[in-house]
N, C-alpha and C. Protein backbone atom coordinates (compact mmCIF):
# COMPACT_ATOMS: atom_id res chain seq x y z
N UNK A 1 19.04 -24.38 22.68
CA UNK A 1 19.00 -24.39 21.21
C UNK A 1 17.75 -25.11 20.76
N UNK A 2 16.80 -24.73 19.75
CA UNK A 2 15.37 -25.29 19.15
C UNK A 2 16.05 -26.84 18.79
N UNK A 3 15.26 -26.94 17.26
CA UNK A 3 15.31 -28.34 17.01
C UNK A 3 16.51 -28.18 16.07
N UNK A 4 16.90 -29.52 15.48
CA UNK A 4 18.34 -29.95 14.76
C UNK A 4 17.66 -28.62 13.80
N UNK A 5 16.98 -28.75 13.45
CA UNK A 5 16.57 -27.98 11.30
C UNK A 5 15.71 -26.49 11.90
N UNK A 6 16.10 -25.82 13.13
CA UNK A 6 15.74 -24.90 13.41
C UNK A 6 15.88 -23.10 12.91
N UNK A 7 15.24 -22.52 11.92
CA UNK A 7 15.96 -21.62 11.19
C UNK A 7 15.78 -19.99 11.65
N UNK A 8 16.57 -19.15 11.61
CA UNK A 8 16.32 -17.47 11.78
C UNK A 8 16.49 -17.15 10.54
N UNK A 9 15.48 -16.56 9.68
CA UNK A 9 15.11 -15.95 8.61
C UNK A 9 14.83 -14.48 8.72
N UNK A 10 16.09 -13.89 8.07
CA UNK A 10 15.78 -12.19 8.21
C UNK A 10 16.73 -12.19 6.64
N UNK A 11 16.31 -10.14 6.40
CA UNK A 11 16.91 -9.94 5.63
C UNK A 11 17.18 -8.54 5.97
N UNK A 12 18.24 -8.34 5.14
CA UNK A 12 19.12 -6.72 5.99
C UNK A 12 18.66 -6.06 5.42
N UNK A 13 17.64 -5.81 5.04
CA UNK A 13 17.09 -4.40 4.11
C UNK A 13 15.78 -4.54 5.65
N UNK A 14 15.38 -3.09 5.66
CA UNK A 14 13.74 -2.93 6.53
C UNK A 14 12.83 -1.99 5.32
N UNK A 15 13.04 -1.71 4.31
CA UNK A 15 11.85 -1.45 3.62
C UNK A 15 11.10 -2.73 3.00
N UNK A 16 9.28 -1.74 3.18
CA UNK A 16 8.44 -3.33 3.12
C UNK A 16 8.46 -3.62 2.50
N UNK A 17 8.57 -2.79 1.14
CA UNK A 17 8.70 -3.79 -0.30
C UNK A 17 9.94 -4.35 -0.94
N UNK A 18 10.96 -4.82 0.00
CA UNK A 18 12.35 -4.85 -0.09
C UNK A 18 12.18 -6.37 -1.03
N UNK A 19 13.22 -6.53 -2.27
CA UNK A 19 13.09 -7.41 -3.03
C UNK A 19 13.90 -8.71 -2.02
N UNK A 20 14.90 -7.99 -1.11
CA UNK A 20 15.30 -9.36 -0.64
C UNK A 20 14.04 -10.01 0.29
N UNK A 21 13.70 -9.44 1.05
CA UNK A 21 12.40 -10.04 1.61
C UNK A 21 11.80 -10.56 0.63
N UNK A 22 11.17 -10.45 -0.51
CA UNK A 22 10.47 -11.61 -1.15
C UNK A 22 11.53 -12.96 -1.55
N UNK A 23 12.49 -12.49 -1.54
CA UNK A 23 13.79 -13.66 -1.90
C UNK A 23 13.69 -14.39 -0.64
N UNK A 24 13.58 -14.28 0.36
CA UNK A 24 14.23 -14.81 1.67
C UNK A 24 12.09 -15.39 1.65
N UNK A 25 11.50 -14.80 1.64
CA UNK A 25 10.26 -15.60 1.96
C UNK A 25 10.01 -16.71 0.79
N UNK A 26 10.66 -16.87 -0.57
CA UNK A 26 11.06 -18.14 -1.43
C UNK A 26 12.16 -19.14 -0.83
N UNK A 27 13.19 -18.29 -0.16
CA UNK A 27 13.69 -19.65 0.67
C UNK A 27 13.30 -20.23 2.07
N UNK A 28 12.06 -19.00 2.31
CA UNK A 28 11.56 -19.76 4.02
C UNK A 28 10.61 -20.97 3.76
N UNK A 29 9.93 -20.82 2.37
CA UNK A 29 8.73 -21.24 2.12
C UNK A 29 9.84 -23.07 1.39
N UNK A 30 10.80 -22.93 1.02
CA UNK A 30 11.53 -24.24 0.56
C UNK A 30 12.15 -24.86 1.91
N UNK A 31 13.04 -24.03 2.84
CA UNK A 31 12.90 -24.48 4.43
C UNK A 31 11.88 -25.91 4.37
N UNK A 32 11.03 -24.61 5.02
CA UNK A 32 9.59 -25.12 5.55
C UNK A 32 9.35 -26.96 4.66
N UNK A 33 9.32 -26.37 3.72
CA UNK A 33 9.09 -28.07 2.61
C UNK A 33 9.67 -28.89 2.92
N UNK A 34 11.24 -28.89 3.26
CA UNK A 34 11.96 -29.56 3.48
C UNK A 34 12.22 -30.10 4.64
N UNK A 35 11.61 -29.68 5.76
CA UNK A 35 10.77 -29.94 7.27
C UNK A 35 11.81 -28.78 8.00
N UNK A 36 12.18 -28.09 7.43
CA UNK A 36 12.81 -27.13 8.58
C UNK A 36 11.61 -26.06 9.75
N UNK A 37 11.78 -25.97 10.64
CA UNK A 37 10.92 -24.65 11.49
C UNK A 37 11.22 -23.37 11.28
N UNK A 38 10.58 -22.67 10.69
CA UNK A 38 11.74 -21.77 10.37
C UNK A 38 10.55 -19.97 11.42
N UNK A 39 11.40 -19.44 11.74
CA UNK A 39 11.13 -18.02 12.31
C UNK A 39 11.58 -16.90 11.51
N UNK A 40 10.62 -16.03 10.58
CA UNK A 40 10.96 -14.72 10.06
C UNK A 40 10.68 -13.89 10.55
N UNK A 41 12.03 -13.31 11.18
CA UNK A 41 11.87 -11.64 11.77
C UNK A 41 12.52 -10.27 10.94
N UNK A 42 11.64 -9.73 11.53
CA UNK A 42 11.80 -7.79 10.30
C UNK A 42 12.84 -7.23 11.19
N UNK A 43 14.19 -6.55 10.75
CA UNK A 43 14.92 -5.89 11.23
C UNK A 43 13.99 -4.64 11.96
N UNK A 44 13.18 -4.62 11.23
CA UNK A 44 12.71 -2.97 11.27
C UNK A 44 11.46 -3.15 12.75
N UNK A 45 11.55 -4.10 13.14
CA UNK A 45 10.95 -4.90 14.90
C UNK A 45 11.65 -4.37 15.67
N UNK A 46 13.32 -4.42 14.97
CA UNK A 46 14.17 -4.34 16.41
C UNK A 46 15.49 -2.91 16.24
N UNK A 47 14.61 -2.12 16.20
CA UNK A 47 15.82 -0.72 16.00
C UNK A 47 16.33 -0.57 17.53
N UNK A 48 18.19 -0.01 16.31
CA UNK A 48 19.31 -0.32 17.32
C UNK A 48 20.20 0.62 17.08
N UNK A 49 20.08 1.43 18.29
CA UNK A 49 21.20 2.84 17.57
C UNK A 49 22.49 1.78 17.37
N UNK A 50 23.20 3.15 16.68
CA UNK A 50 24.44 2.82 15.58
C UNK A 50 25.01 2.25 17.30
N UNK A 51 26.12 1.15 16.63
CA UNK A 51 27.00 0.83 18.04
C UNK A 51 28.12 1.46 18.50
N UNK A 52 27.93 1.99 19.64
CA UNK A 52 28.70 2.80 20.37
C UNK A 52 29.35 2.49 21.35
N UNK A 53 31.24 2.11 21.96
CA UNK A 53 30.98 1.12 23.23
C UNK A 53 30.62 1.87 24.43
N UNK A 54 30.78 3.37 24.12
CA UNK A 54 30.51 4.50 25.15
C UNK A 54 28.55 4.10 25.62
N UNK A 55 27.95 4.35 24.43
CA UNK A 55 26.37 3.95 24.62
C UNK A 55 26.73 2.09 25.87
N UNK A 56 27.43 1.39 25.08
CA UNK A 56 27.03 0.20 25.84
C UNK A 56 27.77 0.08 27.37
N UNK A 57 28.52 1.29 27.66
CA UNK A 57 29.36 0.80 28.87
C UNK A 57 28.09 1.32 29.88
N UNK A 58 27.51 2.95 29.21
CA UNK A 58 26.92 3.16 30.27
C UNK A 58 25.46 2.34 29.95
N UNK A 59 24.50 1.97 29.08
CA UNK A 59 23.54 1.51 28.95
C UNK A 59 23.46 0.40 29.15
N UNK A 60 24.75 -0.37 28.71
CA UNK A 60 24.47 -1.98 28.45
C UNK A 60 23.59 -2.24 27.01
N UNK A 61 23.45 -3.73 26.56
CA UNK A 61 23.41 -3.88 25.53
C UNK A 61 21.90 -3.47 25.25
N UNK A 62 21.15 -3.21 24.25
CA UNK A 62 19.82 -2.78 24.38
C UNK A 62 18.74 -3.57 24.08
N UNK A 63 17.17 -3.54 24.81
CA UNK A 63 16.67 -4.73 25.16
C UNK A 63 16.14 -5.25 23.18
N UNK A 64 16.11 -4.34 22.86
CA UNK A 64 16.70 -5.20 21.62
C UNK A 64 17.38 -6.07 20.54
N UNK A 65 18.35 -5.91 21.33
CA UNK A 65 19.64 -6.78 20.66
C UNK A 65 19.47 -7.78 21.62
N UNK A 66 19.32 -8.06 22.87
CA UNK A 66 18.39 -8.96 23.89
C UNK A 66 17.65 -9.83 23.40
N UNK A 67 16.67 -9.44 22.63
CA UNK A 67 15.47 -10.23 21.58
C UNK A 67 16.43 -10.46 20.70
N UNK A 68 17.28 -10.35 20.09
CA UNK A 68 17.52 -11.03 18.84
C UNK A 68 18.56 -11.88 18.92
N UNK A 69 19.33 -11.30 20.32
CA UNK A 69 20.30 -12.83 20.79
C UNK A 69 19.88 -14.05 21.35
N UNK A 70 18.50 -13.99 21.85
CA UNK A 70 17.74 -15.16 22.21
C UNK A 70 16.57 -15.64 21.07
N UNK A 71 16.65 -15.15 20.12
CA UNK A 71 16.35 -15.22 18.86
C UNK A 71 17.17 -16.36 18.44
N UNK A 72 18.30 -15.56 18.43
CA UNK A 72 19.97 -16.56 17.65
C UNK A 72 20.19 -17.54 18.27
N UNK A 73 20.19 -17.97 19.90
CA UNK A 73 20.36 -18.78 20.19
C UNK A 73 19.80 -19.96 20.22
N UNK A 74 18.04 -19.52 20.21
CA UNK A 74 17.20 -20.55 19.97
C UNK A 74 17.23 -21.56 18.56
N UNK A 75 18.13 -20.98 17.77
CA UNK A 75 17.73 -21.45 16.21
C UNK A 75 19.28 -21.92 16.02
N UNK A 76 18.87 -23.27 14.79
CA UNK A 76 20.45 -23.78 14.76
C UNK A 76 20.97 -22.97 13.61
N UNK A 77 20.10 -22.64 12.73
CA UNK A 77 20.27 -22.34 11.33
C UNK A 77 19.67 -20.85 11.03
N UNK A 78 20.46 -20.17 10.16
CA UNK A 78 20.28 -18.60 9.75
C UNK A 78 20.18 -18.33 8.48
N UNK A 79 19.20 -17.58 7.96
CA UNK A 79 19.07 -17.86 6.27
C UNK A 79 18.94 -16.36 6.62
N UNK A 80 19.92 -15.72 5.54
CA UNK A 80 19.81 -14.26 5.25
C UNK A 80 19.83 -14.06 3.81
N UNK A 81 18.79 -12.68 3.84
CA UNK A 81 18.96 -12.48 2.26
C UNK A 81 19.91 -10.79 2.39
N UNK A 82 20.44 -10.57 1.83
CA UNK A 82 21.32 -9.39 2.10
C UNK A 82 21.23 -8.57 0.78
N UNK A 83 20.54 -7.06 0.61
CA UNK A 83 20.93 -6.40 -0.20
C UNK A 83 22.37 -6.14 0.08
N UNK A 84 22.98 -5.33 -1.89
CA UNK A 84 23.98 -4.90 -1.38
C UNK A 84 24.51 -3.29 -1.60
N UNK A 85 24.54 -2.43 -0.85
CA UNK A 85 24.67 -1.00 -0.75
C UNK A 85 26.25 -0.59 -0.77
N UNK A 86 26.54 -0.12 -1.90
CA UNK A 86 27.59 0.44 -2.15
C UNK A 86 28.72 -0.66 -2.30
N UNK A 87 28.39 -1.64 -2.70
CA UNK A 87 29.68 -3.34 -2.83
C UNK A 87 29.31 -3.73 -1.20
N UNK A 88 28.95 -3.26 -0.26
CA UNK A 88 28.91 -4.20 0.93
C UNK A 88 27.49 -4.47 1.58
N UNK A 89 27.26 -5.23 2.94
CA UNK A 89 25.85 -5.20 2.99
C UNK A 89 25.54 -3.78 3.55
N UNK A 90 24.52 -3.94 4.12
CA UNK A 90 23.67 -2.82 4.59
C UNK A 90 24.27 -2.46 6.14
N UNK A 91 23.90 -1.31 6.36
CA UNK A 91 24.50 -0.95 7.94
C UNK A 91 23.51 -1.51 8.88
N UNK A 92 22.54 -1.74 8.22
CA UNK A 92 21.33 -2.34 9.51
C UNK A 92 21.58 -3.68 9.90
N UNK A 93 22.09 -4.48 8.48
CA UNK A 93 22.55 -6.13 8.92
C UNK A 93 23.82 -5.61 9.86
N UNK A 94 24.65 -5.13 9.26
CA UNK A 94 26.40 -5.14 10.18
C UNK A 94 26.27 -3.99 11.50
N UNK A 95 24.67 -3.87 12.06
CA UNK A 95 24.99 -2.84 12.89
C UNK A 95 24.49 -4.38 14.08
N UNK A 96 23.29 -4.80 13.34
CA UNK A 96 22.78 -5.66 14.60
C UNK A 96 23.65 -7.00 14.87
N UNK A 97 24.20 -7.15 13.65
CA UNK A 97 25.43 -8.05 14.22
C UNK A 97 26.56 -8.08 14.91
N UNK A 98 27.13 -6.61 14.72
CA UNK A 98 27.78 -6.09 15.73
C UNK A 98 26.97 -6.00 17.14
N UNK A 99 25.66 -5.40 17.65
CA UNK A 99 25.02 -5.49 18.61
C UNK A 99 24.84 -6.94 19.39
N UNK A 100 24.20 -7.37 18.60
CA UNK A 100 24.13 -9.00 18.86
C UNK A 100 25.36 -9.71 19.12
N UNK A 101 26.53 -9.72 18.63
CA UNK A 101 27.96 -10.21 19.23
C UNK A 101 28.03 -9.59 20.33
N UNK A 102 27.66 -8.47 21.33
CA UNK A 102 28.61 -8.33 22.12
C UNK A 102 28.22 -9.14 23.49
N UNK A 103 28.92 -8.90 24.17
CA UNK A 103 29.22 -10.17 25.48
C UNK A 103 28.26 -9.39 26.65
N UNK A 104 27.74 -10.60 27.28
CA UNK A 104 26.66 -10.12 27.94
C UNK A 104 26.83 -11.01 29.78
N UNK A 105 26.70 -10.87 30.41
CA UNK A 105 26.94 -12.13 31.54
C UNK A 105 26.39 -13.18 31.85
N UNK A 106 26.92 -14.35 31.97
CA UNK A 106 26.27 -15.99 31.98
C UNK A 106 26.22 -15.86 30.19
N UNK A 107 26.48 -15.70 29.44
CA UNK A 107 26.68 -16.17 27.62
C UNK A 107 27.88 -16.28 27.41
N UNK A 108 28.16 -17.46 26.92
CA UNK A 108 29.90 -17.57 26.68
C UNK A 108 29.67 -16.84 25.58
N UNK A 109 30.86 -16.43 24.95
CA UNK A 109 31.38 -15.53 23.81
C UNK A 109 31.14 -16.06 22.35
N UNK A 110 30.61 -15.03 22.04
CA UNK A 110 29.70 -15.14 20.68
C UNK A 110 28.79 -16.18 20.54
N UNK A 111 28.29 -16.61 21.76
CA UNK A 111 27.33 -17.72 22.25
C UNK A 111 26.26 -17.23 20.89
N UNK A 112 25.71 -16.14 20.40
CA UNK A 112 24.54 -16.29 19.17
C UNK A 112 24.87 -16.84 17.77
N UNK A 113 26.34 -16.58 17.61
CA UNK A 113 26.65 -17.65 16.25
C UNK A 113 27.26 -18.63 15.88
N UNK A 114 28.42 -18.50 17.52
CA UNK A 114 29.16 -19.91 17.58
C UNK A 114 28.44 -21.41 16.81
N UNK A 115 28.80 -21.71 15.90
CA UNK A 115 28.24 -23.10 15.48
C UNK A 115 26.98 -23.03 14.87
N UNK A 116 26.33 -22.11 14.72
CA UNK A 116 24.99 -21.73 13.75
C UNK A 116 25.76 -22.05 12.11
N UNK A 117 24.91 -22.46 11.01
CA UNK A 117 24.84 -23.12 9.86
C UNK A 117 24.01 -21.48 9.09
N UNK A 118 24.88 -21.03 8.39
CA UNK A 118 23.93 -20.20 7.14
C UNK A 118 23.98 -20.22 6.27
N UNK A 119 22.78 -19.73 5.26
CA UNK A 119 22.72 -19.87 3.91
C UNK A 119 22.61 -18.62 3.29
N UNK A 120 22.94 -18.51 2.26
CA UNK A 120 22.62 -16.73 2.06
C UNK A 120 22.11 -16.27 0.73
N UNK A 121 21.43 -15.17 0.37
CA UNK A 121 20.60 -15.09 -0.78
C UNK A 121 21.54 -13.46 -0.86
N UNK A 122 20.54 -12.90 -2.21
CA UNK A 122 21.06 -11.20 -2.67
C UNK A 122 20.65 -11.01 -3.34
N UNK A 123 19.94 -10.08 -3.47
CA UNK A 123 19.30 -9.05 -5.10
C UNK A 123 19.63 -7.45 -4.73
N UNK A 124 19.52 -7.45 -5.71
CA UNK A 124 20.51 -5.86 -6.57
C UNK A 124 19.72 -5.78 -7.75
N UNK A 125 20.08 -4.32 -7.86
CA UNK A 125 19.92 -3.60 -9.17
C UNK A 125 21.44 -3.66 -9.88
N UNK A 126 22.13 -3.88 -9.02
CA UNK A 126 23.28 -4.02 -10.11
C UNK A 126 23.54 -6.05 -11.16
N UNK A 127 24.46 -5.40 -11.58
CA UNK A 127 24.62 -6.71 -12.42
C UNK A 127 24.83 -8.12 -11.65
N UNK A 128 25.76 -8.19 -10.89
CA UNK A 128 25.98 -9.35 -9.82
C UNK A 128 24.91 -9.57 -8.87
N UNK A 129 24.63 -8.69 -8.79
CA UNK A 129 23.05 -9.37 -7.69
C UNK A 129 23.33 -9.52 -6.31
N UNK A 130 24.21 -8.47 -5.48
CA UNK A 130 24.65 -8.39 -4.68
C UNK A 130 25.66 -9.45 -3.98
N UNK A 131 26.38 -10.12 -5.02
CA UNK A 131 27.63 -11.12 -4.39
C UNK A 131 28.71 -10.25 -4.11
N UNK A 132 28.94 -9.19 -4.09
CA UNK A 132 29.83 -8.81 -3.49
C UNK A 132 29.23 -8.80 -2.40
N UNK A 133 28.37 -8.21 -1.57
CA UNK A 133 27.95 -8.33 -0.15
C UNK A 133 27.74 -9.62 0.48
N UNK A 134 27.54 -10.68 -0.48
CA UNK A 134 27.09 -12.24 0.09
C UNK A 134 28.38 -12.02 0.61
N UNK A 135 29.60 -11.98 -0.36
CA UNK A 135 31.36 -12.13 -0.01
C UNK A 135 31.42 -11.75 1.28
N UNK A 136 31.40 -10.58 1.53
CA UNK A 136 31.36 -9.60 2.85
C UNK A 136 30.98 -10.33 4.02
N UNK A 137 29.70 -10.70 3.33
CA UNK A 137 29.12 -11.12 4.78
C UNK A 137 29.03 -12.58 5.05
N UNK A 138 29.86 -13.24 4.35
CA UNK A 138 30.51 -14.76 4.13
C UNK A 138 31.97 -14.66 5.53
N UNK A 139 32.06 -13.42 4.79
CA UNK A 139 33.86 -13.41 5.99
C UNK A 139 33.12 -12.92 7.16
N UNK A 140 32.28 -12.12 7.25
CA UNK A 140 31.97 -11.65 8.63
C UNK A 140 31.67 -12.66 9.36
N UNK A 141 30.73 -13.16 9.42
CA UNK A 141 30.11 -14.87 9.76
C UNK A 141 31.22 -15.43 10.13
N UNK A 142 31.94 -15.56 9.46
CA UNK A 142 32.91 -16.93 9.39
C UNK A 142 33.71 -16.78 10.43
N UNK A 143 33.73 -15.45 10.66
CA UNK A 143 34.70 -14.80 11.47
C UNK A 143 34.23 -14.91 13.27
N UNK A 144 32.79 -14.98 13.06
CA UNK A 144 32.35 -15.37 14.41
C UNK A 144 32.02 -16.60 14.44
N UNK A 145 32.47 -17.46 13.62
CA UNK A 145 31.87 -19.01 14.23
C UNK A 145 31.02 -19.55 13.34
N UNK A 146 30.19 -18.87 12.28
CA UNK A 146 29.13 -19.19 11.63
C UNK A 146 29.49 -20.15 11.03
N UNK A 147 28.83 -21.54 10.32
CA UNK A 147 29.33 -22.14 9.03
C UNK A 147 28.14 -21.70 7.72
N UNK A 148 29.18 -21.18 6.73
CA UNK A 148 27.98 -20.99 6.03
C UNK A 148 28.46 -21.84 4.56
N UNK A 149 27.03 -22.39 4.15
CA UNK A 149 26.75 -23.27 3.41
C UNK A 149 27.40 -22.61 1.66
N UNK A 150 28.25 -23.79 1.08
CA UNK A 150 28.34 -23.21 -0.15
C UNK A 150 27.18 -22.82 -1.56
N UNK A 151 26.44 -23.51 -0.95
CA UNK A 151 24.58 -23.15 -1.95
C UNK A 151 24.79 -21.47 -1.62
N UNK A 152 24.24 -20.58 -2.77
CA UNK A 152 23.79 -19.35 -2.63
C UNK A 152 23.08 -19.08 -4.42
N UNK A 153 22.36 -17.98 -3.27
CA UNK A 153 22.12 -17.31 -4.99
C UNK A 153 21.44 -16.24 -4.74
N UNK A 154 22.24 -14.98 -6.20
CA UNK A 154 21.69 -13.78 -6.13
C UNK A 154 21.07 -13.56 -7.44
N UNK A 155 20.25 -12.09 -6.93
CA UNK A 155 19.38 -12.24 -8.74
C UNK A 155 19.50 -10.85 -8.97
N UNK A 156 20.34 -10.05 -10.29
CA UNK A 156 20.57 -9.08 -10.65
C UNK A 156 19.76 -8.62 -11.41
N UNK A 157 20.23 -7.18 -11.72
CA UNK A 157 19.04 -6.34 -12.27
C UNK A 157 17.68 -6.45 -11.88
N UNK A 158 17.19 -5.69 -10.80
CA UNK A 158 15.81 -6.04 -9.93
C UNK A 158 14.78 -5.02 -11.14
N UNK A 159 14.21 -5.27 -11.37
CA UNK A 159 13.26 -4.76 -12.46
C UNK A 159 11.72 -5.08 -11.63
N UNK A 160 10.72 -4.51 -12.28
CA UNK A 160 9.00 -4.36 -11.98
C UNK A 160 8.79 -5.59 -12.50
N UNK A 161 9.37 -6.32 -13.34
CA UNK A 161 9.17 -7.59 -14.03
C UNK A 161 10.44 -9.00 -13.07
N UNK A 162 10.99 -8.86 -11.88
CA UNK A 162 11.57 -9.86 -11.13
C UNK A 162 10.76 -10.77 -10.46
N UNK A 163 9.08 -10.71 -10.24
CA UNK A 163 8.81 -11.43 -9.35
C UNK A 163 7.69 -11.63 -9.62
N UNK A 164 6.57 -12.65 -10.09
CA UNK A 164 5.67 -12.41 -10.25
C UNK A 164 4.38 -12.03 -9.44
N UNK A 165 2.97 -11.59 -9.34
CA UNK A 165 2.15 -11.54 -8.53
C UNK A 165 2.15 -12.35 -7.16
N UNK A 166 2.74 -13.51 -7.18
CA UNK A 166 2.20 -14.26 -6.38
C UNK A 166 4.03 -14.26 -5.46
N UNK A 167 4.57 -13.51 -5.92
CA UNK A 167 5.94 -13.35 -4.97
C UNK A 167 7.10 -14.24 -5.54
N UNK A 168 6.79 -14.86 -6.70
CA UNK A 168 8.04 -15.73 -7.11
C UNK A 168 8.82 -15.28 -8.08
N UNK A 169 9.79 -15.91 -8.03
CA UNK A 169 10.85 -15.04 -9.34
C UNK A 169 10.39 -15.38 -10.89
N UNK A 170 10.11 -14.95 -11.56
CA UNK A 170 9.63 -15.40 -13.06
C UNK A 170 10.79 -15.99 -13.85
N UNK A 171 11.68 -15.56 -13.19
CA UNK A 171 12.92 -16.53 -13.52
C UNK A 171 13.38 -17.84 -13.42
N UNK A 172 12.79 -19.25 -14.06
CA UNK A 172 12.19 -20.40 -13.00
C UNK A 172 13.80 -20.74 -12.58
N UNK A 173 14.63 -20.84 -13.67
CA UNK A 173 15.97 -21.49 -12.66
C UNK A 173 16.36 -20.78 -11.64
N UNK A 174 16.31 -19.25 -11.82
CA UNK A 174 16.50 -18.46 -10.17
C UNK A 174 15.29 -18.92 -9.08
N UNK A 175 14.54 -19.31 -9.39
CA UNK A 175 13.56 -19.62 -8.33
C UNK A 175 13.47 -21.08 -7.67
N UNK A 176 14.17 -21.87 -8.84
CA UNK A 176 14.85 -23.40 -8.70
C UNK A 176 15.81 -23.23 -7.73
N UNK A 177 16.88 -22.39 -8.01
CA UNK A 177 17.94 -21.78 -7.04
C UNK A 177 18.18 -21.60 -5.61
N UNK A 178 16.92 -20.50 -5.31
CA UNK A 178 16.63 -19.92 -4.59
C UNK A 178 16.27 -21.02 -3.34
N UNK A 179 15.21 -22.17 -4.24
CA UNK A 179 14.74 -22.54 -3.37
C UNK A 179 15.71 -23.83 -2.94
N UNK A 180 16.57 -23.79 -3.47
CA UNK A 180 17.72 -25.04 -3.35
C UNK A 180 18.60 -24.50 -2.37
N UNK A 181 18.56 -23.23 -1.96
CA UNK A 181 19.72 -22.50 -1.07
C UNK A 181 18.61 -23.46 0.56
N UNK A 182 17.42 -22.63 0.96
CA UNK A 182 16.73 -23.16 2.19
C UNK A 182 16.37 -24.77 1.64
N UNK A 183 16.44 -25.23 1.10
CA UNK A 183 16.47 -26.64 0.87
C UNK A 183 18.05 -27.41 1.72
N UNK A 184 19.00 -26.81 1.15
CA UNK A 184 20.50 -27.66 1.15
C UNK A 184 20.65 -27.20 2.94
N UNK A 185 20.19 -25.63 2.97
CA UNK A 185 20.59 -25.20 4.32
C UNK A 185 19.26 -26.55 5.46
N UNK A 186 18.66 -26.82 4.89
CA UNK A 186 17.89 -27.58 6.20
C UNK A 186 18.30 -28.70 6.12
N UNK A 187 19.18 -29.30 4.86
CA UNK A 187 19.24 -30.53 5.25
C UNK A 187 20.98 -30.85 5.50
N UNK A 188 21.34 -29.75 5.49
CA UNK A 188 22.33 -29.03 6.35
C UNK A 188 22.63 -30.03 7.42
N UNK A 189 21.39 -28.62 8.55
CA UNK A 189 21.21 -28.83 9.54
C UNK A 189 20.77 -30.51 10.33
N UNK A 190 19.40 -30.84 9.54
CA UNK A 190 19.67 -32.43 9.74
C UNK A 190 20.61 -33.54 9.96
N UNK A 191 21.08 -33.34 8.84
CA UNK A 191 22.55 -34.14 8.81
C UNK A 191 23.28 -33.58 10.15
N UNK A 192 23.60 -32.82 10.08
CA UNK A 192 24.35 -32.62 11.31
C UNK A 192 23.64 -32.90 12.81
N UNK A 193 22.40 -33.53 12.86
CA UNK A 193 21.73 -33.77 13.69
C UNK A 193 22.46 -35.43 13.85
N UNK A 194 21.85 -35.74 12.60
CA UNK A 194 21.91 -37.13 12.27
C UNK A 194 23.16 -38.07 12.67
């Protein structure tokens, strides 16, 4: 495992101009301030056919989901920003998490989230700002071990006017927010060092 304030920064969308990616690079960049290490990786690095246990009996797990379980393990802390598609997250977050859970030999069980700390972000075009998917993916987590932090925040109605030039929300208390989610999540992690 990295250091106490060690973070995995992704977001479940892989398009480049994905609004949660600029959300999640406002909370890597408050991390970081707050002395966390933080690592941002692109889903769209590590494509993973849909999960199949037929694909994994005869293939085994794929050397992708490989990279992202030694990804997970290295880091204490997980900051996701999660669009939300249709009320839940995306199939690309719940495909590689399904991938990434499965059991591999010499890894005890659910060895990538057992005891990992997350924080979680969301933007939408809809009104809530994707908290129904934070919800979703609050129980999923939880369900493997994750602890995830009660700080969150989503930002609704994504408009040409959400972010300014320089990548921040023009919204200053959403951006106060935002950056209070990778703030609380690193000192989280500290404390629990401490």
């Amino acid at each position: 495992m990295g250091s106490s304030a060690s973070i995995l920064a992704f977001a479940g969308s892989t398009r480049t101009e994905s609004a949660n990616k600029k959300l999640l690079a406002i909370g890597v960049q408050a991390a970081r301030d707050a002395g966390a290490e933080v690592t941002t990786v692109d889903l769209r690095d590590f494509p993973l056919p849909i999960y199949d246990g037929d694909l994994e009996q005869q293939e085994g797990v794929p050397a992708q989901a490989m990279e992202l379980k030694a990804l997970f393990r290295s880091h204490r802390g997980l900051l996701i920003a999660t669009p939300e598609y249709n009320t839940s997250i995306s199939g690309v977050l719940k495909n590689m998490i399904d991938w990434v859970s499965r059991p591999v030999p010499d890894e005890p069980f659910l060895a990538p989230f057992t005891g990992k700390v997350a924080g979680l972000l969301s933007a939408s075009l809809g009104p809530v700002g994707g908290l129904r998917a934070q919800a979703h993916l609050r129980q999923i987590l939880s369900g493997i071990g994750v602890i995830v932090i009660p700080e969150h925040w989503s930002v609704p109605g994504l408009n040409d006017g959400t972010f300014d030039a320089d990548g921040n929300l023009n919204d200053e208390n959403g951006q106060r927010m935002v950056c209070r989610v990778g703030a609380s999540l690193t000192g989280f992690l500290q404390r629990l060092e401490a």
